[in-house]
N, C-alpha and C. Protein backbone atom coordinates (compact mmCIF):
# COMPACT_ATOMS: atom_id res chain seq x y z
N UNK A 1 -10.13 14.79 11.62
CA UNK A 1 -10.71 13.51 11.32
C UNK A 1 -10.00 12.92 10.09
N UNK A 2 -9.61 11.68 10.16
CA UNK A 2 -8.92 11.17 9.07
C UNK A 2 -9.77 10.24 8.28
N UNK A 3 -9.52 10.17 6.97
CA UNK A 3 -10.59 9.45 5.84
C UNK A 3 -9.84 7.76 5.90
N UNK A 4 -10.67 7.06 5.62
CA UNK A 4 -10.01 5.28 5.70
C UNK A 4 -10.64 5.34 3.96
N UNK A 5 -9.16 4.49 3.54
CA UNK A 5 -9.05 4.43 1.92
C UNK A 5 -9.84 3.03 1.64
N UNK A 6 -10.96 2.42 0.83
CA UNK A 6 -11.21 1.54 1.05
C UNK A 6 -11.01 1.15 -0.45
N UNK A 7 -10.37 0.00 -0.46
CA UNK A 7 -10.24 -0.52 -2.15
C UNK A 7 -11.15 -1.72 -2.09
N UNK A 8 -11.30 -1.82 -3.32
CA UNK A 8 -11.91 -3.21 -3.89
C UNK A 8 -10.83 -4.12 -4.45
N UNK A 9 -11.17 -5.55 -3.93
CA UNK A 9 -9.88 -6.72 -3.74
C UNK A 9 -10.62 -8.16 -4.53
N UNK A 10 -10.06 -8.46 -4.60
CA UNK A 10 -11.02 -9.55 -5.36
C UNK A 10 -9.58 -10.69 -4.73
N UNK A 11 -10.45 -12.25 -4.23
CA UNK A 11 -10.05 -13.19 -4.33
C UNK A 11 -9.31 -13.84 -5.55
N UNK A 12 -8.71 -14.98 -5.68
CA UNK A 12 -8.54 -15.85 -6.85
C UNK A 12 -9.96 -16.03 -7.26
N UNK A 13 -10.93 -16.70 -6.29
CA UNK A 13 -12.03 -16.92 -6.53
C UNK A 13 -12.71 -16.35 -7.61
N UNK A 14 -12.60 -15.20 -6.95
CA UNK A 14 -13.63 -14.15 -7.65
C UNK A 14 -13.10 -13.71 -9.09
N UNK A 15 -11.78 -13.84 -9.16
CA UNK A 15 -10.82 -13.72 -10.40
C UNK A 15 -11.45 -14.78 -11.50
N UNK A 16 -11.32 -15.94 -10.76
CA UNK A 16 -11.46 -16.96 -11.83
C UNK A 16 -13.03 -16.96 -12.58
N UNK A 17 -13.80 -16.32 -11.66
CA UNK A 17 -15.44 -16.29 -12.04
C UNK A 17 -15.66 -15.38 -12.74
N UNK A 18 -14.93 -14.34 -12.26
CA UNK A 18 -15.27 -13.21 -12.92
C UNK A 18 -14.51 -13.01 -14.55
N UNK A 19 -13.41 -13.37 -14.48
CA UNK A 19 -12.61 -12.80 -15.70
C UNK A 19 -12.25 -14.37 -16.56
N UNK A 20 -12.03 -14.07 -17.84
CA UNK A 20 -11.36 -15.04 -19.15
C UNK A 20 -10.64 -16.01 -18.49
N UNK A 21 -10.12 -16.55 -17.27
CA UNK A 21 -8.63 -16.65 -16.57
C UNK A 21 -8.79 -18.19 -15.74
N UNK A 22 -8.25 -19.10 -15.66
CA UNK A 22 -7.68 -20.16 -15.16
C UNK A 22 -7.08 -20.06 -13.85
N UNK A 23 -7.52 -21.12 -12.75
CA UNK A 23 -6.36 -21.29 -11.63
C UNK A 23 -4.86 -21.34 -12.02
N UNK A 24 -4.88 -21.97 -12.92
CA UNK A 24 -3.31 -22.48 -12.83
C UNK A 24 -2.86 -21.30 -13.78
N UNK A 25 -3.31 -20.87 -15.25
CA UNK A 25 -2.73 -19.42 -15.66
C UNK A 25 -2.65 -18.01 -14.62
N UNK A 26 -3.46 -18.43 -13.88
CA UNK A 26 -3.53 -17.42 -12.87
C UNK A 26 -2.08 -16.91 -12.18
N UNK A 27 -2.06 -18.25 -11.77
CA UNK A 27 -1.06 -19.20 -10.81
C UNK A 27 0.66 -18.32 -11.37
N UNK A 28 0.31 -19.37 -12.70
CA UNK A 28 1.67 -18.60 -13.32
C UNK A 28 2.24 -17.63 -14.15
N UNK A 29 0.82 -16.28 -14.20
CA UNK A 29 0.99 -14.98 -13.82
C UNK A 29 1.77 -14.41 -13.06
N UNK A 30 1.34 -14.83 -11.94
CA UNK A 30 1.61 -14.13 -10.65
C UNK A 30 2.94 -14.59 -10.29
N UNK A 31 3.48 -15.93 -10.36
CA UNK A 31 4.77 -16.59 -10.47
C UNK A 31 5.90 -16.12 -11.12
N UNK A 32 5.47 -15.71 -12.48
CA UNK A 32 6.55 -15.35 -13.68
C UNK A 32 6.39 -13.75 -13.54
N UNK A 33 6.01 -12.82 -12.44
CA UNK A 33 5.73 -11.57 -12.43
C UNK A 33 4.95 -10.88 -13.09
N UNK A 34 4.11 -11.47 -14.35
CA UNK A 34 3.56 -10.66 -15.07
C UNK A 34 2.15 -10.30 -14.34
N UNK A 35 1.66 -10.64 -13.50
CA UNK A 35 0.47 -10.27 -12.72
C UNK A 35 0.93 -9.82 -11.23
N UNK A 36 0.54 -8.14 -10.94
CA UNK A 36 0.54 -7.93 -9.60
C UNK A 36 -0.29 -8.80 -8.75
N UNK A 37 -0.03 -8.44 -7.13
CA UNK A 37 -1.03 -9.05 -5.84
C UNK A 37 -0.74 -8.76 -5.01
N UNK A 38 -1.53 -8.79 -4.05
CA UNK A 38 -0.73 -8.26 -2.57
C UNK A 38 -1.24 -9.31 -2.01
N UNK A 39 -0.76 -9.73 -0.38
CA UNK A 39 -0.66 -10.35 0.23
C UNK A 39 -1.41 -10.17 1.69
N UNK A 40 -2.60 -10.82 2.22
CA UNK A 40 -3.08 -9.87 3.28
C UNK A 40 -3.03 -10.97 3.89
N UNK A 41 -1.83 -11.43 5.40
CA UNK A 41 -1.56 -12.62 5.51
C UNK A 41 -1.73 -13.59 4.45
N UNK A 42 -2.03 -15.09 5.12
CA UNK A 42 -1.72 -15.84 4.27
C UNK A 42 -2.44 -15.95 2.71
N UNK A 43 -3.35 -14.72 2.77
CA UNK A 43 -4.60 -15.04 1.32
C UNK A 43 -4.08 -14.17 0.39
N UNK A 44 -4.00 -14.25 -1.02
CA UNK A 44 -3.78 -13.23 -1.61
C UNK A 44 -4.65 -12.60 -2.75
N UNK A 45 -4.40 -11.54 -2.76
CA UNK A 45 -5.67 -11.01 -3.34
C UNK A 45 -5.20 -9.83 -4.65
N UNK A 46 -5.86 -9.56 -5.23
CA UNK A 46 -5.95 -8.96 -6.52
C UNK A 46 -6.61 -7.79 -6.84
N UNK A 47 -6.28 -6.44 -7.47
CA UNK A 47 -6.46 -5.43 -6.97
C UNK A 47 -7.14 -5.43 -8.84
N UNK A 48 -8.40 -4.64 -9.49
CA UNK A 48 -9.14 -4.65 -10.14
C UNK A 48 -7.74 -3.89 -11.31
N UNK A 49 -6.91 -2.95 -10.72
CA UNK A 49 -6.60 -2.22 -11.99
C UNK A 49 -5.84 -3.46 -12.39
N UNK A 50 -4.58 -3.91 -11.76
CA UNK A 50 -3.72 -4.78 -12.01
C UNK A 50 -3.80 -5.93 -12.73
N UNK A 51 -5.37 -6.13 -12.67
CA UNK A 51 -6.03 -7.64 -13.37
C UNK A 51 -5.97 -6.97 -14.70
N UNK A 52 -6.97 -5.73 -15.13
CA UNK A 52 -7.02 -4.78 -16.00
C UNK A 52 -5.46 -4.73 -16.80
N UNK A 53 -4.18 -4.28 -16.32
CA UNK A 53 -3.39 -4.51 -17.10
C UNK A 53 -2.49 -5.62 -17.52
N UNK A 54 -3.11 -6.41 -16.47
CA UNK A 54 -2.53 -7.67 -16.82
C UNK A 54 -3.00 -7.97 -18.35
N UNK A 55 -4.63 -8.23 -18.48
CA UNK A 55 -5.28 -8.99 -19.86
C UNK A 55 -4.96 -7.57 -20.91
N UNK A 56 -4.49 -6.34 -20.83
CA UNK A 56 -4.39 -5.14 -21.87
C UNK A 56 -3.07 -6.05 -22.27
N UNK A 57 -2.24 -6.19 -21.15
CA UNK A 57 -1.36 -6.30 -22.07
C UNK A 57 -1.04 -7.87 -22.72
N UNK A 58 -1.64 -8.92 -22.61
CA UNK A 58 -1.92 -9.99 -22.62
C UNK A 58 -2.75 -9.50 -24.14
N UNK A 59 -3.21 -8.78 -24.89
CA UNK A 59 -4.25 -8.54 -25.59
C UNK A 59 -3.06 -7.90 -26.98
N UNK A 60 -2.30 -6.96 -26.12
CA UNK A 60 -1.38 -6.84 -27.05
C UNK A 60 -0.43 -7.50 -27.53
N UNK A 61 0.43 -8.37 -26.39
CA UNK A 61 1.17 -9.69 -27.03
C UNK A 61 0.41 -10.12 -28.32
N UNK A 62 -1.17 -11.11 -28.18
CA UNK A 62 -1.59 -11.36 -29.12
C UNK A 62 -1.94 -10.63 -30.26
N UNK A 63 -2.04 -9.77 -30.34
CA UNK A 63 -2.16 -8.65 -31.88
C UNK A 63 -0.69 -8.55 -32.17
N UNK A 64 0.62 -8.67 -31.36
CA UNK A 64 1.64 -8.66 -32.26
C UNK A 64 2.13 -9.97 -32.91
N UNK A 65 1.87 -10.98 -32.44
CA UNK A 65 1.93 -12.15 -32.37
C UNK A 65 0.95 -12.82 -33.19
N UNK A 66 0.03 -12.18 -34.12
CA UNK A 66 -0.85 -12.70 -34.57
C UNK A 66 -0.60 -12.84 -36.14
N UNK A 67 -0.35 -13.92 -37.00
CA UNK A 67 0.19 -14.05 -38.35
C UNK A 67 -0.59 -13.52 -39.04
N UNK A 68 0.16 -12.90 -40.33
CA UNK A 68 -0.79 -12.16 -40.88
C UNK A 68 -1.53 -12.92 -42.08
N UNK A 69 -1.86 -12.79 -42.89
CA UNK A 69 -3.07 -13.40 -43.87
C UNK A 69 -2.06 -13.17 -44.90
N UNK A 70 -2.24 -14.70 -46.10
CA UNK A 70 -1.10 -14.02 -47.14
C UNK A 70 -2.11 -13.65 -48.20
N UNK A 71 -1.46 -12.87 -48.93
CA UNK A 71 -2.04 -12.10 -49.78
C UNK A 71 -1.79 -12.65 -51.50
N UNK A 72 -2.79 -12.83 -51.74
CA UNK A 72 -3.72 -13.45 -53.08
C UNK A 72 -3.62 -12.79 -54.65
């Protein structure tokens, strides 16, 4: 007997409701490569870890990127 792998997928939809995130930043995530997706015909969809490292590392850009305070 063989086991069926079942993942959890999330729409754009559900992306945009659920998480910090914009259609159109979404958009050009996924455009400029920095956001995985797969493709299930024409809809595409979004896999929970991939969103996950998308904003980790989106989190770290900004902490390096973040000016520091001048000192008094």
């Amino acid at each position: 007997m063989s086991e069926t792998a079942h993942f959890k997928v999330l729409t754009e939809l559900d992306v945009i409701t659920q998480y910090p995130i914009s259609r159109t930043t979404l958009w050009k995530a996924r455009e400029e490569g920095r956001l995985s997706y797969c493709r299930v015909g024409r809809k595409i969809v979004y896999l929970p870890e991939h969103l996950e490292a998308f904003f980790k590392a989106c989190e770290l850009i900004a902490k390096r990127n973040k000016p520091k305070r001048p000192k008094f």
